[in-house]
Protein backbone atom coordinates (compact mmCIF):
# COMPACT_ATOMS: atom_id res chain seq x y z
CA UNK A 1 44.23 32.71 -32.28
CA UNK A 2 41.33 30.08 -31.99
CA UNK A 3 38.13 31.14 -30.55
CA UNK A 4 37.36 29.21 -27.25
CA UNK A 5 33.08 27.77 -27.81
CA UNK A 6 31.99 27.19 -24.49
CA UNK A 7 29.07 24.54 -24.34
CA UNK A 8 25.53 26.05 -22.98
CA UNK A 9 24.43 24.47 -19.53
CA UNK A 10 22.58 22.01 -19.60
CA UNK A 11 19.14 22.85 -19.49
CA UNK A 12 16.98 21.36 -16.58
CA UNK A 13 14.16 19.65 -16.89
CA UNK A 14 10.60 21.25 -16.78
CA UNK A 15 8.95 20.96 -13.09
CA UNK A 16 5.79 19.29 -15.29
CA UNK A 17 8.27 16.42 -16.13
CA UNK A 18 9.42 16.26 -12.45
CA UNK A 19 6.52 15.68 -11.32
CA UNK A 20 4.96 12.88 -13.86
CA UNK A 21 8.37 11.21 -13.13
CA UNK A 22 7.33 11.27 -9.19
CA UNK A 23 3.64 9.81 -10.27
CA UNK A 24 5.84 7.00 -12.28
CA UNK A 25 7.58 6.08 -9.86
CA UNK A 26 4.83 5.67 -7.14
CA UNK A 27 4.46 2.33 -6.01
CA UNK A 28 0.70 0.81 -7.21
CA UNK A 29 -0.52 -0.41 -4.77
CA UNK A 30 -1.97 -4.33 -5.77
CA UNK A 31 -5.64 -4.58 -6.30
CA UNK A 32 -8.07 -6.77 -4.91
CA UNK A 33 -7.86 -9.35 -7.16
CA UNK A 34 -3.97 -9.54 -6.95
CA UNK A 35 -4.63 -9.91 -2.97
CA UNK A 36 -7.21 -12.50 -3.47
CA UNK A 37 -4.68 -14.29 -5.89
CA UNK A 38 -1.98 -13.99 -2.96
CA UNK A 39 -4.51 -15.44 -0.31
CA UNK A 40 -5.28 -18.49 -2.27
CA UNK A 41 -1.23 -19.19 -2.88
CA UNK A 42 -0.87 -19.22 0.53
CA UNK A 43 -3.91 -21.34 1.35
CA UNK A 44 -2.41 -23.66 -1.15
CA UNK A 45 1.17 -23.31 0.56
CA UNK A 46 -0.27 -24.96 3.71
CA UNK A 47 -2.54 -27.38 2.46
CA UNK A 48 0.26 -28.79 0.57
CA UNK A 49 2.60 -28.57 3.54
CA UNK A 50 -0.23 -30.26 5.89
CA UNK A 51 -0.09 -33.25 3.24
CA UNK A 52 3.14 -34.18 3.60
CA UNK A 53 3.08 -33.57 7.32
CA UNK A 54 0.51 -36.25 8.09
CA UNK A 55 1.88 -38.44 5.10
CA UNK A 56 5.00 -38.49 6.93
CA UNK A 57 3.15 -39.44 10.39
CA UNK A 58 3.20 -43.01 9.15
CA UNK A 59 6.67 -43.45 7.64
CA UNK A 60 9.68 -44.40 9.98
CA UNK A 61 11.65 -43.37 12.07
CA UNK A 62 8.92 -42.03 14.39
CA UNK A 63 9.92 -39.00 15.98
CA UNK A 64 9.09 -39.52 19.13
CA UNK A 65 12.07 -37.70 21.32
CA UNK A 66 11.16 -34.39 19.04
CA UNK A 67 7.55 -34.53 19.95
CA UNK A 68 8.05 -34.71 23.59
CA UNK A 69 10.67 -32.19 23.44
CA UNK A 70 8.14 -29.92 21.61
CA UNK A 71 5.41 -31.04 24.11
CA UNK A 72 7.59 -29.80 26.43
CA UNK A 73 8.82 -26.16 24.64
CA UNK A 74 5.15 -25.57 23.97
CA UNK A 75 3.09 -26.72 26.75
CA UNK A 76 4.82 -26.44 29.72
CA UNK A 77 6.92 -23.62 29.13
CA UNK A 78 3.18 -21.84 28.24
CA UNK A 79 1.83 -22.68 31.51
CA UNK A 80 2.93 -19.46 33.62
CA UNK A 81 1.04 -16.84 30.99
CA UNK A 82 -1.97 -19.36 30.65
CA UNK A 83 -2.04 -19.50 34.84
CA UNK A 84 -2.04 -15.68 35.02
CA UNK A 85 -3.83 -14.96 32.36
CA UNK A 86 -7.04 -17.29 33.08
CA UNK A 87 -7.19 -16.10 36.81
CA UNK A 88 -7.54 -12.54 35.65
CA UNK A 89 -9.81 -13.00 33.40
CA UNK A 90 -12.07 -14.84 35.54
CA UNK A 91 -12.00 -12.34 38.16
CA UNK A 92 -12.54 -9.80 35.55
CA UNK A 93 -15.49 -11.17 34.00
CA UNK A 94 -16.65 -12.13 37.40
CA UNK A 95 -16.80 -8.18 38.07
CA UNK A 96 -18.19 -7.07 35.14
CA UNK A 97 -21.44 -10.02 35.47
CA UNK A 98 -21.64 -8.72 39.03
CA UNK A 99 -22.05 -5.65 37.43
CA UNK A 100 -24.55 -6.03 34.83
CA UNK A 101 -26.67 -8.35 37.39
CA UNK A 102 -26.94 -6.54 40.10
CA UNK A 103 -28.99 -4.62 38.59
CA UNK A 104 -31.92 -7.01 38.55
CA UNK A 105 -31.38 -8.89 42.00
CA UNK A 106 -29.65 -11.92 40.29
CA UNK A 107 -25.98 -12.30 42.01
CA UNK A 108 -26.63 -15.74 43.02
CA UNK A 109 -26.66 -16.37 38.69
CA UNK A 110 -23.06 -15.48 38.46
CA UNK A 111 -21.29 -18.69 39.09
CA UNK A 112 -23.51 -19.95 36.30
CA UNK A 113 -22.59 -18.11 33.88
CA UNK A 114 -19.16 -17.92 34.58
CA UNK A 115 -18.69 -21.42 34.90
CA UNK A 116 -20.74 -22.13 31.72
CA UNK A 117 -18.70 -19.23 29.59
CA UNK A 118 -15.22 -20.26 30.55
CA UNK A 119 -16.31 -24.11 29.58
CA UNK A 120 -17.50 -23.24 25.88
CA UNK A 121 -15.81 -20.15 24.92
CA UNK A 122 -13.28 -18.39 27.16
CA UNK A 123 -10.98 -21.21 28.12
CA UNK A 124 -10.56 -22.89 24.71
CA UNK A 125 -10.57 -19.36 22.64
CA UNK A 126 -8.73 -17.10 24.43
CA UNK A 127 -5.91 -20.03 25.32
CA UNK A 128 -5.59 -20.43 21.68
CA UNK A 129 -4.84 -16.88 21.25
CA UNK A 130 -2.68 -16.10 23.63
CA UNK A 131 -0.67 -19.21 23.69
CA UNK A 132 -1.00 -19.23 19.68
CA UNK A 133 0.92 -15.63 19.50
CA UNK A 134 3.48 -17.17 21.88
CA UNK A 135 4.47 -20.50 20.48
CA UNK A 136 3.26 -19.77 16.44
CA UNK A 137 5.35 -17.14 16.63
CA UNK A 138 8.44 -18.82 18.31
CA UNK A 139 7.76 -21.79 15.58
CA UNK A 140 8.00 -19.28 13.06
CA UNK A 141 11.21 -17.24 14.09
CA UNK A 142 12.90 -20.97 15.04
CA UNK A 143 12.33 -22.39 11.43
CA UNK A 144 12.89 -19.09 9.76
CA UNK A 145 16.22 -19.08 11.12
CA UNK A 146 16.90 -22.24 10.10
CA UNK A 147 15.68 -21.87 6.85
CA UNK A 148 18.05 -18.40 6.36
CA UNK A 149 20.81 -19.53 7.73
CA UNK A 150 20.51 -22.96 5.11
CA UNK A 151 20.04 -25.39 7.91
CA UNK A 152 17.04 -26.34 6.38
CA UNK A 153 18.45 -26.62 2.92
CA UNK A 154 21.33 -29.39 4.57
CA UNK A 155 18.44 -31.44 6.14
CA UNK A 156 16.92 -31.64 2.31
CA UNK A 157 20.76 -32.15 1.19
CA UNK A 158 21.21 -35.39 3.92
CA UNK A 159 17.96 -36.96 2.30
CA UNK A 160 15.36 -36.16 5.06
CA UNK A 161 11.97 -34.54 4.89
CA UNK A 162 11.59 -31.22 6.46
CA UNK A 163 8.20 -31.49 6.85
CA UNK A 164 8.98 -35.02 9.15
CA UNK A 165 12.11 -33.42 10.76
CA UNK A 166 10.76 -29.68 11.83
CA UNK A 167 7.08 -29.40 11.02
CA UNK A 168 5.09 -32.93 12.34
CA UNK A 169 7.10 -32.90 15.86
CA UNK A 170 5.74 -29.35 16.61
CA UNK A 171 1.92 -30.07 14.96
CA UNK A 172 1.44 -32.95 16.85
CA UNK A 173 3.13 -31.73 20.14
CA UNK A 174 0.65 -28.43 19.41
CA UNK A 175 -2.36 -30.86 19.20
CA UNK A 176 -1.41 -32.35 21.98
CA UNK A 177 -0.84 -29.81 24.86
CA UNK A 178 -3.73 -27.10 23.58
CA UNK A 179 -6.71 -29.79 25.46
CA UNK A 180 -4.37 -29.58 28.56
CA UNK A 181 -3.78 -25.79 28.68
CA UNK A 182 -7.54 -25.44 27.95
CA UNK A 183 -7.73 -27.46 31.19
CA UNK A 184 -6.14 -25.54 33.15
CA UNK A 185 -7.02 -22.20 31.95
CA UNK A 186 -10.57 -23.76 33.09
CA UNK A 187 -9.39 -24.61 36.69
CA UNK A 188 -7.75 -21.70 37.14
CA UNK A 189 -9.67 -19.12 35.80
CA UNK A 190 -12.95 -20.22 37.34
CA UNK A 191 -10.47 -20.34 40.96
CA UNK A 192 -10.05 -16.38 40.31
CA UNK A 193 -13.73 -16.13 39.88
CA UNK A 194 -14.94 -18.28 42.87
CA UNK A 195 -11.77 -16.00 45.17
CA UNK A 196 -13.73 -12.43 43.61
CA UNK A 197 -17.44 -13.78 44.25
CA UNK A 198 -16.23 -15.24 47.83
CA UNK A 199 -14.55 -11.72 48.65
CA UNK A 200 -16.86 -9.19 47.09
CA UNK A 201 -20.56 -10.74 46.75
CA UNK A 202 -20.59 -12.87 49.58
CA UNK A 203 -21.12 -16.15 47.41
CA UNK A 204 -20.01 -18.96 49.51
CA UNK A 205 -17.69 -21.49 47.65
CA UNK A 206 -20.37 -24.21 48.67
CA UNK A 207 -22.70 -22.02 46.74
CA UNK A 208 -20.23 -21.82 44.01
CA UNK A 209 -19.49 -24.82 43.27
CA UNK A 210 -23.35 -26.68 43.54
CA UNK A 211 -24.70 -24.50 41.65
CA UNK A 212 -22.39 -24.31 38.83
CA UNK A 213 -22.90 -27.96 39.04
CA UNK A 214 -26.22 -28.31 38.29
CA UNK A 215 -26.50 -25.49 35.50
CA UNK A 216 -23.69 -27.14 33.49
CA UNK A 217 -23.13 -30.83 31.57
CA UNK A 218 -21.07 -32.59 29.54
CA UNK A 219 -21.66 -31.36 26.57
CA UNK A 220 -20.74 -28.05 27.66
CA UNK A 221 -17.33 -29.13 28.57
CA UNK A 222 -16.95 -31.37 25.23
CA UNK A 223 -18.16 -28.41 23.09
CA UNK A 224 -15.24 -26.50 23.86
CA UNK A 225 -12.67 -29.10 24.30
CA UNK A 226 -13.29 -30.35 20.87
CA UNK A 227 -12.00 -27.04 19.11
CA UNK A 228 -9.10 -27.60 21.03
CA UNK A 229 -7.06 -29.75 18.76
CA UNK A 230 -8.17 -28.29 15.36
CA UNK A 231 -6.50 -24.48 17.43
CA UNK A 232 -3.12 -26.80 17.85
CA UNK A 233 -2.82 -27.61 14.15
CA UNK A 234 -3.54 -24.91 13.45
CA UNK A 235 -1.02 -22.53 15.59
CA UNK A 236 1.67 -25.17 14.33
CA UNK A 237 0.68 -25.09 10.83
CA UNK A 238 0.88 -21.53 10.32
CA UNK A 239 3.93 -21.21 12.03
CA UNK A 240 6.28 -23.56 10.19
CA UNK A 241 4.36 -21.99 6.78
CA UNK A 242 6.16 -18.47 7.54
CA UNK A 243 9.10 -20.36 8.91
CA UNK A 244 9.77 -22.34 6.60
CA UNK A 245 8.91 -19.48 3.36
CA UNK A 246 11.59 -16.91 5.17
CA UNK A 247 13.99 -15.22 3.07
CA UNK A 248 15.66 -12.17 3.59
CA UNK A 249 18.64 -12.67 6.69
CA UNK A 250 17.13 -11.19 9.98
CA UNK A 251 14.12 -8.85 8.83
CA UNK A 252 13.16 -11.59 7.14
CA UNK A 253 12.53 -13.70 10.33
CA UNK A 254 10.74 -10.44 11.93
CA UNK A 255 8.43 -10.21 9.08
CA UNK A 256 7.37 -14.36 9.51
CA UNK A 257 6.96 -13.67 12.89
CA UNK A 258 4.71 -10.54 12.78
CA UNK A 259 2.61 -12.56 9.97
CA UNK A 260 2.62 -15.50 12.15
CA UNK A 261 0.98 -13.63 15.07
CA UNK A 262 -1.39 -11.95 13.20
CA UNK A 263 -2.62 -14.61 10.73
CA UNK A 264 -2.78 -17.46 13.97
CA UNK A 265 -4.92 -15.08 15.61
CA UNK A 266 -7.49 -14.61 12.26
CA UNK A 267 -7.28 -17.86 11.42
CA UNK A 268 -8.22 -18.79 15.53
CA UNK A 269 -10.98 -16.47 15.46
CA UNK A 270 -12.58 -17.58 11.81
CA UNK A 271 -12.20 -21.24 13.31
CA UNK A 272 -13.84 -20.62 16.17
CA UNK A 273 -16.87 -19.19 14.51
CA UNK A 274 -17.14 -22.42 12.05
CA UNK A 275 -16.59 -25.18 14.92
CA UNK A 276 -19.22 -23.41 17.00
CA UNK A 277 -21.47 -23.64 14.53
CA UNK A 278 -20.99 -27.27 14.07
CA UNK A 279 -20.68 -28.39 17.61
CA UNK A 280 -24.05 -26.66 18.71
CA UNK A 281 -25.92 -28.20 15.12
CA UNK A 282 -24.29 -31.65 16.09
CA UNK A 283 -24.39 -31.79 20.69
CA UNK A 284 -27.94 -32.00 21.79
CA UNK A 285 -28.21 -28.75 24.81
């Protein structure tokens, strides 16, 4: 009769070990240099993607039928939030200058410096950023799809640039229609604050109007138009960067889209700060 040897349990592991196995497997988070590495990739992503975008602005066939339909898609389509979104802010600001000058007897300064902020600041700026989260972002989730689903690959595969085909039709449209919505942010929002000064203050739209007039000139108006353009490349830009980089199926296309908004809105702000800089050293007051 043969003895039956049952094997000993296993033995588990020490709770010291579990827990340095826990540490190992922690994720490290990357260090600053790594991140600085990572920003300059990406700087050097779009730089390279901007040269063969205006490289291809010269070569044939001229895609002229894309930029208008982009002109379209991105301008007037962005008209509506612009509208709403300038009137309340001029009424807004209109209250809050009320507010702050009522205090020393000087009502009758407000169209002034309404007029005068929404000409070199709030009309260019804030249109940039609002429209730029719009449109970058629907740039970005457009190409991204493209690029996941291999659409983009087949364009490559039928011998055409995708930097003529889906990025230079929606840079130059962007360049294009930013001026106008500036515009009309303009118009309207300084309507909503000429409607709030008429109701509230008793500022006659005569008043309004003259005086803003005379406090303003030209190079008020060209100081913030001129940013204009360099907000339109880059919105576009940025956009069909993440687009075009998307991997990943359908969270892919959410993550290019959440970068999108966020870095358009930096990368507004930063500009901002640079071209203001350089249009009041260059435009005499």
């Amino acid at each position: 009769m043969t003895a039956h040897t049952s094997e000993p349990p296993p033995s588990e592991p020490p709770r010291n070990s579990l827990a340095m196995l826990a540490i190992a497997r922690k994720p490290v988070e990357p260090s600053l240099y790594d991140r600085g590495m990572v920003l300059v990739a990406e700087l050097g992503s779009v730089w390279l993607l901007t040269t063969r975008t205006f490289r291809s602005l010269v070569k044939r066939p001229f895609e002229i039928r894309a930029i208008v339909y982009q002109m379209e898609a991105l301008g007037v389509q962005s008209v509506g939030i612009v509208a709403v979104t300038s009137i309340f802010i001029g009424m807004v600001m209109t209250i809050q200058f009320a507010f702050g000058l009522q205090r020393f007897g000087g009502l009758e300064y407000i169209p002034r410096v309404i007029v005068l902020s929404f000409l070199r600041e709030l009309a260019p700026t804030l249109t940039a950023v609002i429209v730029g989260g719009r449109i970058g972002s629907g740039m970005a989730a457009e190409v991204g799809s493209m690029n996941v689903t291999e659409q983009v690959d087949a364009v490559r595969a039928l011998g055409a640039d995708p930097a003529k085909k889906l990025v230079l039709p929606r840079v130059v449209a962007a360049i294009i229609v930013m001026p106008v919505l500036s515009l009309v942010a303009l118009c309207l929002g300084v309507l909503g604050a000429l409607i709030v000064c008429a109701g509230e203050y008793g500022i006659a739209p005569g008043f309004f109007v003259r005086t803003s007039l005379e406090t303003v000139h030209m190079t008020d108006l060209w100081s913030g138009l001129l940013k204009t353009p360099f907000f339109g490349y880059i919105i576009a830009i940025v956009g069909c960067h993440y687009g075009l980089g998307t991997s990943g199926g359908t969270e892919g296309v959410g993550r290019s889209t959440t970068k999108t908004v966020v870095a358009v809105s930096i990368c507004i702000l930063i500009a901002d700060f640079l071209l203001t800089k350089i249009l009041v050293a260059f435009l005499p007051a």
